[in-house]
PDB file of N, CA and C in Angstrom:
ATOM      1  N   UNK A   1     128.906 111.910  73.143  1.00  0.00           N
ATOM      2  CA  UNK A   1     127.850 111.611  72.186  1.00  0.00           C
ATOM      3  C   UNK A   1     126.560 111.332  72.943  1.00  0.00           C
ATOM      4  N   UNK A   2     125.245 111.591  72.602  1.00  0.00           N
ATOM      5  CA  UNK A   2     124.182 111.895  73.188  1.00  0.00           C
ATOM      6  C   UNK A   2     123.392 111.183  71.921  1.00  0.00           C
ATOM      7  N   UNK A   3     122.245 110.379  72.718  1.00  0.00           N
ATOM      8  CA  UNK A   3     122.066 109.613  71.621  1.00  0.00           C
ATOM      9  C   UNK A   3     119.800 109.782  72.227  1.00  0.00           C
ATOM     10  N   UNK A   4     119.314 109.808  71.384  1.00  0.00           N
ATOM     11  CA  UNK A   4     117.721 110.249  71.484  1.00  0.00           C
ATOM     12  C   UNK A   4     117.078 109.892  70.207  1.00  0.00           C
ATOM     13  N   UNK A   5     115.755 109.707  70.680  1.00  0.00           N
ATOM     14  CA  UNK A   5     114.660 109.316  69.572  1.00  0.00           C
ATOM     15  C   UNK A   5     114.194 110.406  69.295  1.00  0.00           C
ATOM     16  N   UNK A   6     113.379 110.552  67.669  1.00  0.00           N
ATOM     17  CA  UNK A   6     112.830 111.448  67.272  1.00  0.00           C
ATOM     18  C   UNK A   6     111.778 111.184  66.287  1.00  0.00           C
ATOM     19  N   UNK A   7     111.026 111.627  65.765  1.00  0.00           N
ATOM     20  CA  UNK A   7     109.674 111.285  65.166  1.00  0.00           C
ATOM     21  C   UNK A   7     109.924 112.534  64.402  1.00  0.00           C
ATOM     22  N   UNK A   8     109.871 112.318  63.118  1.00  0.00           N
ATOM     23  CA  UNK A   8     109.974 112.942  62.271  1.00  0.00           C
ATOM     24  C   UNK A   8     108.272 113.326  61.186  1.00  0.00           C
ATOM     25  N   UNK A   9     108.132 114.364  60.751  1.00  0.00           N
ATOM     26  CA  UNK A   9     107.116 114.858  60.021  1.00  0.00           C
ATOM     27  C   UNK A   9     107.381 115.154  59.084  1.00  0.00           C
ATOM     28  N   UNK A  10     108.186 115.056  57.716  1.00  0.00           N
ATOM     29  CA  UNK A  10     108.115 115.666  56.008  1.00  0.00           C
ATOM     30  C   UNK A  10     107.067 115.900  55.748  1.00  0.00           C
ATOM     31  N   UNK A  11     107.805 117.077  55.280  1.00  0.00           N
ATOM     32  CA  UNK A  11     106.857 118.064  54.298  1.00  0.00           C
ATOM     33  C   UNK A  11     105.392 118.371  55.074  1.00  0.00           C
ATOM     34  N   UNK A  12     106.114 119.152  56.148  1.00  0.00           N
ATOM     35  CA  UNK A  12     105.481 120.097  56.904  1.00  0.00           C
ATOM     36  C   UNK A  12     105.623 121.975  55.872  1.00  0.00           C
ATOM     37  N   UNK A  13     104.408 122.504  56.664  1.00  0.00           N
ATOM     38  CA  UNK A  13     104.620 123.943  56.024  1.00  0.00           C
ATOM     39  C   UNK A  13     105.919 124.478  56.475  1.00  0.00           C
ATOM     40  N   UNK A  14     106.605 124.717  57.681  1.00  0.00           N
ATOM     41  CA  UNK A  14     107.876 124.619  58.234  1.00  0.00           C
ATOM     42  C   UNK A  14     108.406 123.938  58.501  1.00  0.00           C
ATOM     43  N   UNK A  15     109.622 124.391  58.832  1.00  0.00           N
ATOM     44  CA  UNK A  15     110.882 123.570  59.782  1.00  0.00           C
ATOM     45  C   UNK A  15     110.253 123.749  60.984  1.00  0.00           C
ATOM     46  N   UNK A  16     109.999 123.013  62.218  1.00  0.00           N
ATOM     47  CA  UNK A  16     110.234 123.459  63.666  1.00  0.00           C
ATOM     48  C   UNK A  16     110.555 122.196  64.426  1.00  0.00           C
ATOM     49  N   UNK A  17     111.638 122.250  65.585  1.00  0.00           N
ATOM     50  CA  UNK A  17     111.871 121.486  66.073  1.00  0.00           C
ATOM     51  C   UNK A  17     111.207 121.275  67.955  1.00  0.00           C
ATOM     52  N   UNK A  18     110.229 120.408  68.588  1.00  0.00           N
ATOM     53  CA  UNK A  18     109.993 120.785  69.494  1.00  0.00           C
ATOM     54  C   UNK A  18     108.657 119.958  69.955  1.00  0.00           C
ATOM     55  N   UNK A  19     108.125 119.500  70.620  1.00  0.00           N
ATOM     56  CA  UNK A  19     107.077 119.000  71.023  1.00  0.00           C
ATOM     57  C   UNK A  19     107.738 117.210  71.420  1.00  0.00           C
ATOM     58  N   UNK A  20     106.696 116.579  72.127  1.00  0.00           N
ATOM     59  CA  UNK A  20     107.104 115.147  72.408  1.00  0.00           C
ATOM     60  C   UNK A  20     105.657 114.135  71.640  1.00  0.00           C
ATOM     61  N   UNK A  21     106.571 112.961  71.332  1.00  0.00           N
ATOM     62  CA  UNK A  21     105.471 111.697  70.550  1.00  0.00           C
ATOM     63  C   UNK A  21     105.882 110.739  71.381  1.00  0.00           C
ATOM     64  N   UNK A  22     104.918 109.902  72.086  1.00  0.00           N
ATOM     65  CA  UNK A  22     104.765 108.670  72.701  1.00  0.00           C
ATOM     66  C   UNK A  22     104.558 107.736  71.880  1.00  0.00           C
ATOM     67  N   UNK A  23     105.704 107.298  71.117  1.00  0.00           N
ATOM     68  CA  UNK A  23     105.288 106.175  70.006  1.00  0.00           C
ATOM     69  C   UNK A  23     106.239 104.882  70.744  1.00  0.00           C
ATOM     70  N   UNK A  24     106.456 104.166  69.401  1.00  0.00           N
ATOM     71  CA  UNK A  24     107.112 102.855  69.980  1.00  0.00           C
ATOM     72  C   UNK A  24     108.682 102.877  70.535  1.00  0.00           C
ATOM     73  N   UNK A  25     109.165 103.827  70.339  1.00  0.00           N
ATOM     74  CA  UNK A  25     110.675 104.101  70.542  1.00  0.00           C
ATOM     75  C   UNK A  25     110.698 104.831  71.899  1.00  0.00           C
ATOM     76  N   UNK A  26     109.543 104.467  72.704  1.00  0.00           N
ATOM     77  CA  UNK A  26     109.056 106.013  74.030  1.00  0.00           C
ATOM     78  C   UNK A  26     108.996 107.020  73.990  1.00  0.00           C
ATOM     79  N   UNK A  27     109.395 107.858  74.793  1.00  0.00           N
ATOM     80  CA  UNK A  27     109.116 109.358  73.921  1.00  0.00           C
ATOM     81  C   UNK A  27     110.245 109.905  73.205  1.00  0.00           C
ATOM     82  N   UNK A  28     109.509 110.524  71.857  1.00  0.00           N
ATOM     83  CA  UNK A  28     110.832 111.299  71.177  1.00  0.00           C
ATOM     84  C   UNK A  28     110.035 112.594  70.417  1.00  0.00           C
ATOM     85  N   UNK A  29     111.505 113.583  70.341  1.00  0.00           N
ATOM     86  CA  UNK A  29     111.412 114.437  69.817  1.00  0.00           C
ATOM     87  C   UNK A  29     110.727 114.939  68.578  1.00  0.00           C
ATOM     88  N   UNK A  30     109.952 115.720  68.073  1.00  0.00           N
ATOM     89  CA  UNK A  30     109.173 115.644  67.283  1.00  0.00           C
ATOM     90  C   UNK A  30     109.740 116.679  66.497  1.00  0.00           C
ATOM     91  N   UNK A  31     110.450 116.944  65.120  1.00  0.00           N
ATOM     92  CA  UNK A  31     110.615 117.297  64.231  1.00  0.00           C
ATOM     93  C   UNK A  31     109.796 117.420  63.006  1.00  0.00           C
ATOM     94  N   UNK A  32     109.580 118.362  63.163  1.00  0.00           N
ATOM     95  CA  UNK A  32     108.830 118.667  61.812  1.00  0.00           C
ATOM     96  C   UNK A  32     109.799 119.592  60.448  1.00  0.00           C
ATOM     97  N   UNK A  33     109.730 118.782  59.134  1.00  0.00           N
ATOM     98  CA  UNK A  33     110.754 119.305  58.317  1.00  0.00           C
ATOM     99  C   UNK A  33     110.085 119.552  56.766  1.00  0.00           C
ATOM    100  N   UNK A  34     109.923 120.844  55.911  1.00  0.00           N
ATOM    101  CA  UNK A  34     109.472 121.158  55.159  1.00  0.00           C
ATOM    102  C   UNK A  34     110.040 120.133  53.817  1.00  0.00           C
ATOM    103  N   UNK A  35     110.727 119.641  53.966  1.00  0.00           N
ATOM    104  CA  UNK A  35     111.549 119.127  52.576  1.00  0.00           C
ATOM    105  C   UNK A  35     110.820 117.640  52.940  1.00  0.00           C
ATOM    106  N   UNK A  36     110.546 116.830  51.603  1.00  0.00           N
ATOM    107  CA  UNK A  36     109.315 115.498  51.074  1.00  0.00           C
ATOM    108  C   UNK A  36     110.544 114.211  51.515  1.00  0.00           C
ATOM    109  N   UNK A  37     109.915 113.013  51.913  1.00  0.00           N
ATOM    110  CA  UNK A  37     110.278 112.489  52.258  1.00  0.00           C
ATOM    111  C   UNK A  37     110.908 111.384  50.727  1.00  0.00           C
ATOM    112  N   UNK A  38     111.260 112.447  50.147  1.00  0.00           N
ATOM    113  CA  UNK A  38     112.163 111.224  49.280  1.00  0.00           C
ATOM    114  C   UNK A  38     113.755 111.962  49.224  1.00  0.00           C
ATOM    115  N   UNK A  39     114.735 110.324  48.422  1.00  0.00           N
ATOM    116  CA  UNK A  39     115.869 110.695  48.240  1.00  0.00           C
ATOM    117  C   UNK A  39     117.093 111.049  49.192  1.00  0.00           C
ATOM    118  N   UNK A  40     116.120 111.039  50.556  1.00  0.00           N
ATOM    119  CA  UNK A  40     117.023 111.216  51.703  1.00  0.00           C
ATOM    120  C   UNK A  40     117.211 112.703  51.927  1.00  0.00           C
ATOM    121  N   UNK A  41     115.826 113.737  51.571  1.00  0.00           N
ATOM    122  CA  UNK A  41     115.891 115.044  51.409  1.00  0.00           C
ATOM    123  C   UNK A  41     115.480 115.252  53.018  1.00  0.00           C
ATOM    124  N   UNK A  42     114.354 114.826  53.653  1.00  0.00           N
ATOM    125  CA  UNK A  42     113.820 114.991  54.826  1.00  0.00           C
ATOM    126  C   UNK A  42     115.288 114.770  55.833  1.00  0.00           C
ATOM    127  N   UNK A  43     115.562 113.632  55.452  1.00  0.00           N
ATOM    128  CA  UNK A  43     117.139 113.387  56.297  1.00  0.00           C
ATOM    129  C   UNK A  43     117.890 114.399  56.749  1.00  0.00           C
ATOM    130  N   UNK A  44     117.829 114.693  55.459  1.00  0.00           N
ATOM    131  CA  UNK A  44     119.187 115.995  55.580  1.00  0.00           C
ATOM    132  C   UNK A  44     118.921 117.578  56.098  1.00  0.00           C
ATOM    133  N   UNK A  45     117.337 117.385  56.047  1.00  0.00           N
ATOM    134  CA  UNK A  45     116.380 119.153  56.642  1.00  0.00           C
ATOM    135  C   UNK A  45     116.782 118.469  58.177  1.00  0.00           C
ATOM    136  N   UNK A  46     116.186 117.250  58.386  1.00  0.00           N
ATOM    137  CA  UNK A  46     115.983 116.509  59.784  1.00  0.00           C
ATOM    138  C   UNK A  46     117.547 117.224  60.906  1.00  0.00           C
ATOM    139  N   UNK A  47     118.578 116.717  60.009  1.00  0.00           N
ATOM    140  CA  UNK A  47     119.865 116.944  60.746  1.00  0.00           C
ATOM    141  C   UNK A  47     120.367 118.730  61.160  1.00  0.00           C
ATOM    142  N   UNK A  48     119.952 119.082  60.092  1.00  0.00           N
ATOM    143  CA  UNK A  48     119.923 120.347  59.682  1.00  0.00           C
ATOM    144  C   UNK A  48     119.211 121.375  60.925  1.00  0.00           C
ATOM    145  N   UNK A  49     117.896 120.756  60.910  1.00  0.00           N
ATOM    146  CA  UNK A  49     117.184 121.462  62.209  1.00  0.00           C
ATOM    147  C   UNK A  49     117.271 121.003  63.199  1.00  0.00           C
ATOM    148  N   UNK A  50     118.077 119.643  63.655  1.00  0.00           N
ATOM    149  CA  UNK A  50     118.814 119.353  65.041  1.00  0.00           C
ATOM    150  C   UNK A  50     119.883 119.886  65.316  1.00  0.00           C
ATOM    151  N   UNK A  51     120.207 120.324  64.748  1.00  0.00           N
ATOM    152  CA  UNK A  51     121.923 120.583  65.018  1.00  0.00           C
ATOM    153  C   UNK A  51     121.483 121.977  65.078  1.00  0.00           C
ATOM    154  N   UNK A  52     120.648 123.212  64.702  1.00  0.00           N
ATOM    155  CA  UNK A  52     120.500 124.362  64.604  1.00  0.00           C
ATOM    156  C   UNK A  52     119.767 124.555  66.372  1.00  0.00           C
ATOM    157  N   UNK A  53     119.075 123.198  66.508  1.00  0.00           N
ATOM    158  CA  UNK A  53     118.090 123.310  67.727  1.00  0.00           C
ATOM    159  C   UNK A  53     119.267 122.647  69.128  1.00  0.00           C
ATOM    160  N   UNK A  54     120.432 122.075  68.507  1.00  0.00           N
ATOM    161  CA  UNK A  54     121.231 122.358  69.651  1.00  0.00           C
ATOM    162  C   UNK A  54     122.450 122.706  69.770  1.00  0.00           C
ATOM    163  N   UNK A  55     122.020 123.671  68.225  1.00  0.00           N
ATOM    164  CA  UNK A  55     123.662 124.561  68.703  1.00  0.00           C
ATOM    165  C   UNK A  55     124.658 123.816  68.472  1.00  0.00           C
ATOM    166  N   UNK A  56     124.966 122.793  67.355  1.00  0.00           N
ATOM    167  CA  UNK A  56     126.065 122.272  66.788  1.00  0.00           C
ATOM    168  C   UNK A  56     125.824 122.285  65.364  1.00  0.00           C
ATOM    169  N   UNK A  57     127.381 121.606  64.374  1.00  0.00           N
ATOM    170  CA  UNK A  57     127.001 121.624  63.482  1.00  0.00           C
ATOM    171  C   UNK A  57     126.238 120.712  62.620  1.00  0.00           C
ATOM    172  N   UNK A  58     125.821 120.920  61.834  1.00  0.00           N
ATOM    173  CA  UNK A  58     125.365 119.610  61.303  1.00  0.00           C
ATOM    174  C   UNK A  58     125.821 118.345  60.900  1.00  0.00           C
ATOM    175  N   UNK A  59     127.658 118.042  60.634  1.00  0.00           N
ATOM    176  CA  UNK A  59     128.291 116.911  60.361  1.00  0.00           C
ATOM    177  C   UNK A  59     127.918 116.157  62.232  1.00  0.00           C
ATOM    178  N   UNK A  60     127.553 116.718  63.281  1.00  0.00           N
ATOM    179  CA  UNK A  60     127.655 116.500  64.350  1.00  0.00           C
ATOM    180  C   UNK A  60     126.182 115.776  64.949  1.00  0.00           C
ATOM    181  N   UNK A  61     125.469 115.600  63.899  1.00  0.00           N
ATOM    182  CA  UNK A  61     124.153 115.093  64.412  1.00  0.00           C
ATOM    183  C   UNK A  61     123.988 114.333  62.798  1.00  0.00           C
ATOM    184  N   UNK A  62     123.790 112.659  63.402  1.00  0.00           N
ATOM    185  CA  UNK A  62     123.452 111.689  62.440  1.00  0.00           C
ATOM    186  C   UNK A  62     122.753 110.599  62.868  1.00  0.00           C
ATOM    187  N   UNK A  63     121.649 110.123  61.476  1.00  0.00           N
ATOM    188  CA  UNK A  63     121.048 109.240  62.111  1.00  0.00           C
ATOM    189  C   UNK A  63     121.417 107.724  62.079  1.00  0.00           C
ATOM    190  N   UNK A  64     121.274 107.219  63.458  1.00  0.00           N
ATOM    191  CA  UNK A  64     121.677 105.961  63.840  1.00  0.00           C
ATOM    192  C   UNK A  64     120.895 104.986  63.722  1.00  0.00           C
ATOM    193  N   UNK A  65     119.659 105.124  63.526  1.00  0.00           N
ATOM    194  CA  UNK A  65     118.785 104.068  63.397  1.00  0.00           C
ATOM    195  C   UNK A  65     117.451 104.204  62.691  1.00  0.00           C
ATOM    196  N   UNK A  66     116.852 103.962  61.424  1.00  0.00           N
ATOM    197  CA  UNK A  66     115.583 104.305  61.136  1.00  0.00           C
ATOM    198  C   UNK A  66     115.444 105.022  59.932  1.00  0.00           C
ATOM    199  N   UNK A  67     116.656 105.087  59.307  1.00  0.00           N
ATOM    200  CA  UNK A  67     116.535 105.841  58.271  1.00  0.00           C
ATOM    201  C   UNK A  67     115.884 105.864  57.207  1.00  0.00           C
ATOM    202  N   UNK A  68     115.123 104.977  57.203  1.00  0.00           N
ATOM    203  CA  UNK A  68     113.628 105.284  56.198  1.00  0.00           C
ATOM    204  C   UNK A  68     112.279 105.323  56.589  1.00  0.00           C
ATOM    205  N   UNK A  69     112.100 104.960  57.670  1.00  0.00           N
ATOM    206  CA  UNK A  69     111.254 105.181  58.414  1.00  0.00           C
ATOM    207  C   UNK A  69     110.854 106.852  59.401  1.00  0.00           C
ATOM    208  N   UNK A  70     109.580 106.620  59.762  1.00  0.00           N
ATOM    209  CA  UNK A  70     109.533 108.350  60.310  1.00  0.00           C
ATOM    210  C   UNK A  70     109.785 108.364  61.755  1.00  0.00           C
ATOM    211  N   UNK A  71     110.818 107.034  62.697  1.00  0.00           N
ATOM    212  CA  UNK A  71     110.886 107.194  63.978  1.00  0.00           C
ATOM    213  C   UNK A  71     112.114 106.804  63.527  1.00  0.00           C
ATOM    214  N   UNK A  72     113.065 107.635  63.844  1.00  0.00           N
ATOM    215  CA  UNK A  72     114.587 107.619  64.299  1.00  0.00           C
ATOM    216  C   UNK A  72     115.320 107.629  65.661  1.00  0.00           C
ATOM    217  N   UNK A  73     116.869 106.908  65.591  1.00  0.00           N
ATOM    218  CA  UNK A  73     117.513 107.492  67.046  1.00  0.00           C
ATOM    219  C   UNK A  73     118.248 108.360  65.867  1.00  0.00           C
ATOM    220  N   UNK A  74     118.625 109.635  66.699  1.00  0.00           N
ATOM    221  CA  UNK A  74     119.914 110.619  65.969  1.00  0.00           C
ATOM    222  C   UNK A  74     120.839 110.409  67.417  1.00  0.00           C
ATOM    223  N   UNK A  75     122.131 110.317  66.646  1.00  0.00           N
ATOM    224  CA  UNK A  75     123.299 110.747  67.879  1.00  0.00           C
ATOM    225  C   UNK A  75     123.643 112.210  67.555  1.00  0.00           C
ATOM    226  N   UNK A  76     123.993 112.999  68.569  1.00  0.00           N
ATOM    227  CA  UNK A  76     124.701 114.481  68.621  1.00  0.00           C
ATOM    228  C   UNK A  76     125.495 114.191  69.210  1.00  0.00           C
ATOM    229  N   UNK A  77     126.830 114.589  68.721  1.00  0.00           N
ATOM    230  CA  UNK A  77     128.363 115.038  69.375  1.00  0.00           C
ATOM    231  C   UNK A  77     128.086 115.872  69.857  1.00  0.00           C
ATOM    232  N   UNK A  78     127.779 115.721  72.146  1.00  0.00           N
ATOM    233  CA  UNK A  78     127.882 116.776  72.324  1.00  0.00           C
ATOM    234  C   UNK A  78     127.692 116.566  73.729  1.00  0.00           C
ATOM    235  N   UNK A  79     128.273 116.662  74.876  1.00  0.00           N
ATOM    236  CA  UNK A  79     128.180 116.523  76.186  1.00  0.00           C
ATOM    237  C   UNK A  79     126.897 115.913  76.613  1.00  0.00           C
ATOM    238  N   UNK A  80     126.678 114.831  77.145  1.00  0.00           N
ATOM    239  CA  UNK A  80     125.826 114.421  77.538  1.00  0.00           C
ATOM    240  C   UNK A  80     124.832 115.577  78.563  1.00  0.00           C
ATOM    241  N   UNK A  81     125.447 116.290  79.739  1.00  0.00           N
ATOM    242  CA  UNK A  81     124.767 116.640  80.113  1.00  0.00           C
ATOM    243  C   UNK A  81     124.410 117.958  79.496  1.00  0.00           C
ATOM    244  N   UNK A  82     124.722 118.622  78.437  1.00  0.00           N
ATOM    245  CA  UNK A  82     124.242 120.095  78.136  1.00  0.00           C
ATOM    246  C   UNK A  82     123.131 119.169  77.078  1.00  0.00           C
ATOM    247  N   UNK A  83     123.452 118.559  76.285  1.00  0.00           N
ATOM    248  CA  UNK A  83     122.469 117.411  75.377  1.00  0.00           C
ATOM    249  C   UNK A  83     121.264 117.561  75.770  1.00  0.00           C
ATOM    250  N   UNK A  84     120.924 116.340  77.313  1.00  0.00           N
ATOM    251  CA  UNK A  84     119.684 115.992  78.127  1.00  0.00           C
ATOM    252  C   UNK A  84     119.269 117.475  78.335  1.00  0.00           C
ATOM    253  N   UNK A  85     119.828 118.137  78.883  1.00  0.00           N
ATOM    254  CA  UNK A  85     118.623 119.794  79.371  1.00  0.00           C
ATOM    255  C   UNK A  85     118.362 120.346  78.448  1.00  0.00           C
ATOM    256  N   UNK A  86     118.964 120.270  76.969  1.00  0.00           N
ATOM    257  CA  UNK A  86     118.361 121.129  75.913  1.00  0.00           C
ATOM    258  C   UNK A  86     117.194 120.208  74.969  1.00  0.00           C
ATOM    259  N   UNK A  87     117.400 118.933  75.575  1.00  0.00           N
ATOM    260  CA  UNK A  87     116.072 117.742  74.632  1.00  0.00           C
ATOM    261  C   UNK A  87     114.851 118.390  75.925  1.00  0.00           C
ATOM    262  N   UNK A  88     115.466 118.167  77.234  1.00  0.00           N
ATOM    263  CA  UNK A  88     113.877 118.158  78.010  1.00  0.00           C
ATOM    264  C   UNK A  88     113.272 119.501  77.543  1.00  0.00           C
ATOM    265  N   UNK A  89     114.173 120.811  77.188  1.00  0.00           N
ATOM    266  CA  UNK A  89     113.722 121.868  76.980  1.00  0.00           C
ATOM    267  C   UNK A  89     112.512 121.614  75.569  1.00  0.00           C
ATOM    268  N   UNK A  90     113.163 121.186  75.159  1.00  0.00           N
ATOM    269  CA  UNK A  90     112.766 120.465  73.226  1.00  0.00           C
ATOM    270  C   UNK A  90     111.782 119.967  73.700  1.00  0.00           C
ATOM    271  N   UNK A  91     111.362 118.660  74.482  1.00  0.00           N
ATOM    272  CA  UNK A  91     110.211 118.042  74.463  1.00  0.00           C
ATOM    273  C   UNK A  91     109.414 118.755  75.456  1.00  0.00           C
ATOM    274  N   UNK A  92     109.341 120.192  75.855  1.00  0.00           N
ATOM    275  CA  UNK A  92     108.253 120.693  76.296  1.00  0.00           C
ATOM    276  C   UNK A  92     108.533 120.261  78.376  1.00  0.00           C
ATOM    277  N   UNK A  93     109.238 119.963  78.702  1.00  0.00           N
ATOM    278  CA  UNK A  93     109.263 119.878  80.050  1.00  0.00           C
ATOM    279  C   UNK A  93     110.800 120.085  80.697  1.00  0.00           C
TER     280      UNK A  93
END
């Protein structure tokens, strides 16, 4: 299990997963997700385009901390080290 921050954007014109935010959680992944931040709809685009951006499924990426808020940790079931090289890829370095 592989566990990372992410900064989330609802109700963006797209889905895209990729760029880094220096907020209070240090740096995290920046998700941007077309679906509005009610009802727990953004949530579920959120998981949806992590799990597509690392190649698992989606029961395999959930969020652990923040869930109403737009800075999350998500955990991914998924080797720590294939995890870390596909986030640094994600956050641009």
């Amino acid at each position: 299990m592989f566990r990372f921050a992410v900064r989330v954007r609802p109700g963006a014109r797209r889905t895209a997963v990729g760029g880094r935010w220096d907020g209070a959680l240090g740096p995290a992944l920046v998700v941007a997700v077309a679906a509005p931040a009610v009802e727990g709809k953004a949530n579920e685009a959120l998981r949806r385009a992590v799990a597509d951006a690392f190649g698992v499924r989606r029961q395999a990426v959930r969020v652990a901390a923040g869930e109403r808020g737009r800075d999350k940790w998500l955990v991914v079931d998924l080797d720590e080290a294939t995890a870390a090289h596909r986030l640094r890829t994600l956050l641009g370095g």
